[in-house]
Protein backbone atom coordinates (compact mmCIF):
# COMPACT_ATOMS: atom_id res chain seq x y z
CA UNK A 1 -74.81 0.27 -29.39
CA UNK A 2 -77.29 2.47 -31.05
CA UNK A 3 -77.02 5.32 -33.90
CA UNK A 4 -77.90 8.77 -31.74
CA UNK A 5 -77.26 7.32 -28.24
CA UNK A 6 -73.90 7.61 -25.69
CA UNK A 7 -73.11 4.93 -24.17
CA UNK A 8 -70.08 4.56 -21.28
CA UNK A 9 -68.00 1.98 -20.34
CA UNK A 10 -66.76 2.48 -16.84
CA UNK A 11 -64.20 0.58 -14.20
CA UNK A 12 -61.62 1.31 -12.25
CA UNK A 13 -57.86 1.45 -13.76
CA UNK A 14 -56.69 -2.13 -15.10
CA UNK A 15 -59.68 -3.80 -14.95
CA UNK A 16 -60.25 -4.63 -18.66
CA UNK A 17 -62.32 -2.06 -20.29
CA UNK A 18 -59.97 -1.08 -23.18
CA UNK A 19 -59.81 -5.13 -23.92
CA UNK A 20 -63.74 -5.35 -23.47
CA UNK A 21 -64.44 -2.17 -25.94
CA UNK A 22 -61.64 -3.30 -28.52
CA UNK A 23 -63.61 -6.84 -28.78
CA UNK A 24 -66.47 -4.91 -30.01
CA UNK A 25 -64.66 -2.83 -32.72
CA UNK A 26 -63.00 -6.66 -33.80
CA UNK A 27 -67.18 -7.92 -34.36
CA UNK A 28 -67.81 -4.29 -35.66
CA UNK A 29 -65.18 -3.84 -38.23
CA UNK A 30 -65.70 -7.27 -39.69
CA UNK A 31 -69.08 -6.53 -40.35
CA UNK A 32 -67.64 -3.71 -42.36
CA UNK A 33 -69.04 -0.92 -39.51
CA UNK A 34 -66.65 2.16 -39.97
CA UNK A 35 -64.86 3.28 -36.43
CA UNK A 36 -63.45 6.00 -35.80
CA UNK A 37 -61.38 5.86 -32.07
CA UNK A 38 -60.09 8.49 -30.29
CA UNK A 39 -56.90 6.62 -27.76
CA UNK A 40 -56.42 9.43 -25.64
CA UNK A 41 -54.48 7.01 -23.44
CA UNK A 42 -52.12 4.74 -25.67
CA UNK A 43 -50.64 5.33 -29.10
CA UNK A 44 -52.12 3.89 -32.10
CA UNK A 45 -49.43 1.39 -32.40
CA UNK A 46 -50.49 0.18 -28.77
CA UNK A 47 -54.16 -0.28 -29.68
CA UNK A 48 -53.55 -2.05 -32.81
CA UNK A 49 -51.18 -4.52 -31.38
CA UNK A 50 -53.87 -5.44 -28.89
CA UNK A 51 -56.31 -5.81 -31.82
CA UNK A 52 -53.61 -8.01 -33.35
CA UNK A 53 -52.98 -9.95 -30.49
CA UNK A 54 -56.33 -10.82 -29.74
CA UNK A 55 -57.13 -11.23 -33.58
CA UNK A 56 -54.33 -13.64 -33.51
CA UNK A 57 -54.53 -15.15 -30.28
CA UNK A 58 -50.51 -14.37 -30.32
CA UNK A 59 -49.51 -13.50 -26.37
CA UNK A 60 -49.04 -9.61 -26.40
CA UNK A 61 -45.64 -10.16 -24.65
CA UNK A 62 -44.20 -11.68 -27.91
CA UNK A 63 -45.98 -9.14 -30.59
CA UNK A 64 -43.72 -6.89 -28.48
CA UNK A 65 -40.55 -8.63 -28.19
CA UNK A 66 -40.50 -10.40 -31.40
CA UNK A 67 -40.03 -13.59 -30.16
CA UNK A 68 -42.28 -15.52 -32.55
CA UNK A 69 -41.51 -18.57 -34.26
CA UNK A 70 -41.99 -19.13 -37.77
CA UNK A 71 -45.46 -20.20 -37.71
CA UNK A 72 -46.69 -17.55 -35.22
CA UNK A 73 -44.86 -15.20 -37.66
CA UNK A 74 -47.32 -16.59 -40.58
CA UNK A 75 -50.22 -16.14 -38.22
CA UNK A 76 -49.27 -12.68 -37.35
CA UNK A 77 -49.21 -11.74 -40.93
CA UNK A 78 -52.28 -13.66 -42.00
CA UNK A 79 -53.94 -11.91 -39.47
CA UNK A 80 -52.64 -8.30 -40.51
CA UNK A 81 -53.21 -8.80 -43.49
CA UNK A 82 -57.12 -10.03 -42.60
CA UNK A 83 -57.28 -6.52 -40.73
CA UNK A 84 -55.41 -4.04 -43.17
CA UNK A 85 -58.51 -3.39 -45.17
CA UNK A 86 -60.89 -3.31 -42.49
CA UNK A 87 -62.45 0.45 -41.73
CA UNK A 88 -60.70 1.47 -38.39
CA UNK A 89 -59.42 4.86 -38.08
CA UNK A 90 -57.24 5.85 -35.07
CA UNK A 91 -56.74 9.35 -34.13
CA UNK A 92 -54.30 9.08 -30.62
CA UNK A 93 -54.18 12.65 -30.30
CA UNK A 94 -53.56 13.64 -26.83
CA UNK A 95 -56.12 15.80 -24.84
CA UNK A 96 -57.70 16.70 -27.32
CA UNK A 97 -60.87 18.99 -27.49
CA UNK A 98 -64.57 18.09 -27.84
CA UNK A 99 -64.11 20.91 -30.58
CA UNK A 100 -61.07 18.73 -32.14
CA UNK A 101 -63.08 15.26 -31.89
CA UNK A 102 -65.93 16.97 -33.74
CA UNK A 103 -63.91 18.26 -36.46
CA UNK A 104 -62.23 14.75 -37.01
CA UNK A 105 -65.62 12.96 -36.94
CA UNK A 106 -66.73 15.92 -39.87
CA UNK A 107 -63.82 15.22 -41.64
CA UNK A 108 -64.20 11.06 -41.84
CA UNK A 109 -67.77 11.58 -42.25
CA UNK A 110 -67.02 13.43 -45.45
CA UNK A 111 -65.57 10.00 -47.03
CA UNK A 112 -68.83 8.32 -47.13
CA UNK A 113 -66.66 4.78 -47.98
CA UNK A 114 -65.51 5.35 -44.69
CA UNK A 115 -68.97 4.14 -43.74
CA UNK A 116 -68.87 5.60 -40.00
CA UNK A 117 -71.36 4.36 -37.57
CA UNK A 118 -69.66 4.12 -34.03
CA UNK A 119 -66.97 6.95 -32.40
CA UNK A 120 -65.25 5.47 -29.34
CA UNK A 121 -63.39 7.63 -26.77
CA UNK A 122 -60.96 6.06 -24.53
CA UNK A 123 -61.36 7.85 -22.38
CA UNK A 124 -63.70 10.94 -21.50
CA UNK A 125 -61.51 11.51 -18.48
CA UNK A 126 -58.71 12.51 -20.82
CA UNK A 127 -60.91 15.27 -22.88
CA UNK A 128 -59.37 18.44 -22.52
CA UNK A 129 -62.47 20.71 -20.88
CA UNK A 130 -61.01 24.19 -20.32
CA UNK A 131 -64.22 25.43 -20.63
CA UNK A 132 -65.85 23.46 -18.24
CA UNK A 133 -68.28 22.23 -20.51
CA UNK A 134 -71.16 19.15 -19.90
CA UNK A 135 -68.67 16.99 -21.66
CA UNK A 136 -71.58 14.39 -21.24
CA UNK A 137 -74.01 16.12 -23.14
CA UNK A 138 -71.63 17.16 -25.88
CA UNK A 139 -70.98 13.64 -26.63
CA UNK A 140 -74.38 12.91 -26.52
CA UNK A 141 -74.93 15.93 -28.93
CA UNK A 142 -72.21 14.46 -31.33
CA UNK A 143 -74.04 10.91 -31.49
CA UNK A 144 -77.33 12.73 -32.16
CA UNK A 145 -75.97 15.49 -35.02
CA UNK A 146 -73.76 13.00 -36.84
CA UNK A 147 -76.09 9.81 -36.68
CA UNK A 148 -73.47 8.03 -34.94
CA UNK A 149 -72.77 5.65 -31.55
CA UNK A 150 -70.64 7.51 -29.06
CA UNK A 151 -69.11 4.91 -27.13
CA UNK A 152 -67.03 6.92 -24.01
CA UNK A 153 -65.03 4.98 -21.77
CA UNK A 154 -64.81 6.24 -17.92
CA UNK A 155 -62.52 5.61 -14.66
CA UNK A 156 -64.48 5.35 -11.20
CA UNK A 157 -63.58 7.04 -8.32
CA UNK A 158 -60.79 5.56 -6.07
CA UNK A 159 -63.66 6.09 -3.10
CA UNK A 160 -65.34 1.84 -4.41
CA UNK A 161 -61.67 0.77 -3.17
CA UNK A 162 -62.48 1.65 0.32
CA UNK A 163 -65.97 0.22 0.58
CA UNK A 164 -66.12 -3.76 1.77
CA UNK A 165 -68.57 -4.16 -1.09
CA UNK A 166 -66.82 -3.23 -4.55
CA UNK A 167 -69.52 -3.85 -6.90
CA UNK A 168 -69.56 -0.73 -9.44
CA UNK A 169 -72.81 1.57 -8.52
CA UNK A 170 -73.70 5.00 -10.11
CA UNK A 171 -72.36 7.12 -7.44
CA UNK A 172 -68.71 5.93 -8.14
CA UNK A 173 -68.62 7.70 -11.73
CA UNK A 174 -66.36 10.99 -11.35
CA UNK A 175 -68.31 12.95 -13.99
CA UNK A 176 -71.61 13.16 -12.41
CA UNK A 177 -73.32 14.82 -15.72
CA UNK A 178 -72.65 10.91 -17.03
CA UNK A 179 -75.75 9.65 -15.37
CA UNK A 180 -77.92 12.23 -17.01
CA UNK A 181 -76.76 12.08 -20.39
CA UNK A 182 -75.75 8.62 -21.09
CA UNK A 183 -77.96 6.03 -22.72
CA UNK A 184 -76.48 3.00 -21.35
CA UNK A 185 -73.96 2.71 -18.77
CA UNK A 186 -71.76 -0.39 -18.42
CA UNK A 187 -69.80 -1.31 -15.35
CA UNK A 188 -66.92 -3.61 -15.94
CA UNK A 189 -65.28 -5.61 -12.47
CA UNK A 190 -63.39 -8.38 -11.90
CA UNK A 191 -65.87 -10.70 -9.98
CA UNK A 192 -63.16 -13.03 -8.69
CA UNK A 193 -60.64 -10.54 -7.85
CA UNK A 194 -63.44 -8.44 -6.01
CA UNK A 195 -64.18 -11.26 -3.93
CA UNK A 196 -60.58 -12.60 -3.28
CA UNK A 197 -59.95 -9.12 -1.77
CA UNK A 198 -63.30 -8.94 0.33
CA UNK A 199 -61.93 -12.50 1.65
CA UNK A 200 -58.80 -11.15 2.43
CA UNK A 201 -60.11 -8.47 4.62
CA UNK A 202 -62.54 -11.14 6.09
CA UNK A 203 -59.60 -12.75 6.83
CA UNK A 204 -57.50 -10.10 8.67
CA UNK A 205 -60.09 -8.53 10.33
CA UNK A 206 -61.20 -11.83 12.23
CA UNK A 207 -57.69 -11.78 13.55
CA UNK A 208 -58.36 -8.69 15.07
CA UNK A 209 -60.66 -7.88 18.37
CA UNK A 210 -63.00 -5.14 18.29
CA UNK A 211 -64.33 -5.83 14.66
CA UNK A 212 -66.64 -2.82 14.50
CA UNK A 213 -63.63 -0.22 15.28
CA UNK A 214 -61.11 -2.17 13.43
CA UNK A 215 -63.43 -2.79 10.16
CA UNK A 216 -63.67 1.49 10.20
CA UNK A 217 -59.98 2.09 10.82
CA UNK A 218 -59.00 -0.57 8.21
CA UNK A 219 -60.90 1.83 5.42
CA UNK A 220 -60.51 4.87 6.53
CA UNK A 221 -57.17 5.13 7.82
């Protein structure tokens, strides 16, 4: 990701692209890259146990439990302590306003030790908009006047679960302003789970005579 560009992350709920944008920050923040994130979805505590976790390669399930044998205990505090001084700042305000993610951004800029260089929302969905605002092109504005990488994540429409074919294209984003404004748009999908379910409807609808009628009603009913 680029200084002065927006770049999205999109997929439909649960398919990974929280995990797939918090690898990033993990490369990012090692190479001493400040980061400011804006988890408009799950608490701070929630994003840094996945960091953790992954860090760690500790299962998330015991991080939250506390199940963890000595030496996984040593790991998780090696690991902590690894990331304690790193430069990631987590604001998990919820819907908040483009106004209230630009005064944030002003306010770590103003620590230049800070070093900021990449804002990630998670996720533009979740931006409160009451004035209806290009919420596309104000993120893209924010990259450009603070010299930084906007990273937004997105949800696509529920409308790719009803097509036979659920490979991500630009018409599923719900924001249309997206494909105007954004640098670089990213799709994540589950290959193997996309075509396990395309199987499974092979599967059922060669049971069935008629295939024509019964492939529309199977969608669209």
């Amino acid at each position: 990701c680029k200084k002065q560009e927006l770049s999205i992350i999109a997929s439909r709920v649960g398919y990974g692209k929280t995990a797939f944008i918090l690898n990033s920050v993990r490369t990012n923040i090692k190479n001493n890259i400040g980061i400011l994130y804006f988890s408009l979805d799950l608490t701070k505590e929630q994003i840094f146990t996945k960091i953790i976790s992954a860090e760690s390669e500790l299962r998330l399930l015991e991080l939250r439990q506390g199940t963890l044998t000595p030496v996984k205990e040593q790991t998780l505090n090696n690991t902590i302590n690894k990331l304690k001084d790193k430069k990631l700042f987590i604001d998990d305000t919820k819907y908040p306003t483009i106004e209230y993610i630009k005064n944030t951004i002003k306010q770590n800029l103003n620590n230049q030790e800070n070093n900021l260089q990449m804002v990630v929302i998670d996720y533009i969905d979740l931006i409160d908009n009451p004035k209806k605002e290009n919420i596309a092109r104000e993120l893209k504005q924010l990259a450009i006047d603070f010299n930084v990488s906007v990273v937004a994540l997105a949800q696509l429409s529920s409308k790719i679960e009803k097509r036979f074919n659920q490979h991500p294209v630009l018409n599923d984003l719900k924001d249309k302003d997206i494909e105007d404004e954004a640098d670089l748009i990213l799709f994540v999908y589950l290959d193997d789970l996309i075509k396990k379910q395309i199987e499974e409807k092979k599967e059922l609808i060669s049971l069935k005579n008629g295939k024509k009628l019964l492939l529309f009603a199977f969608f669209y009913t």
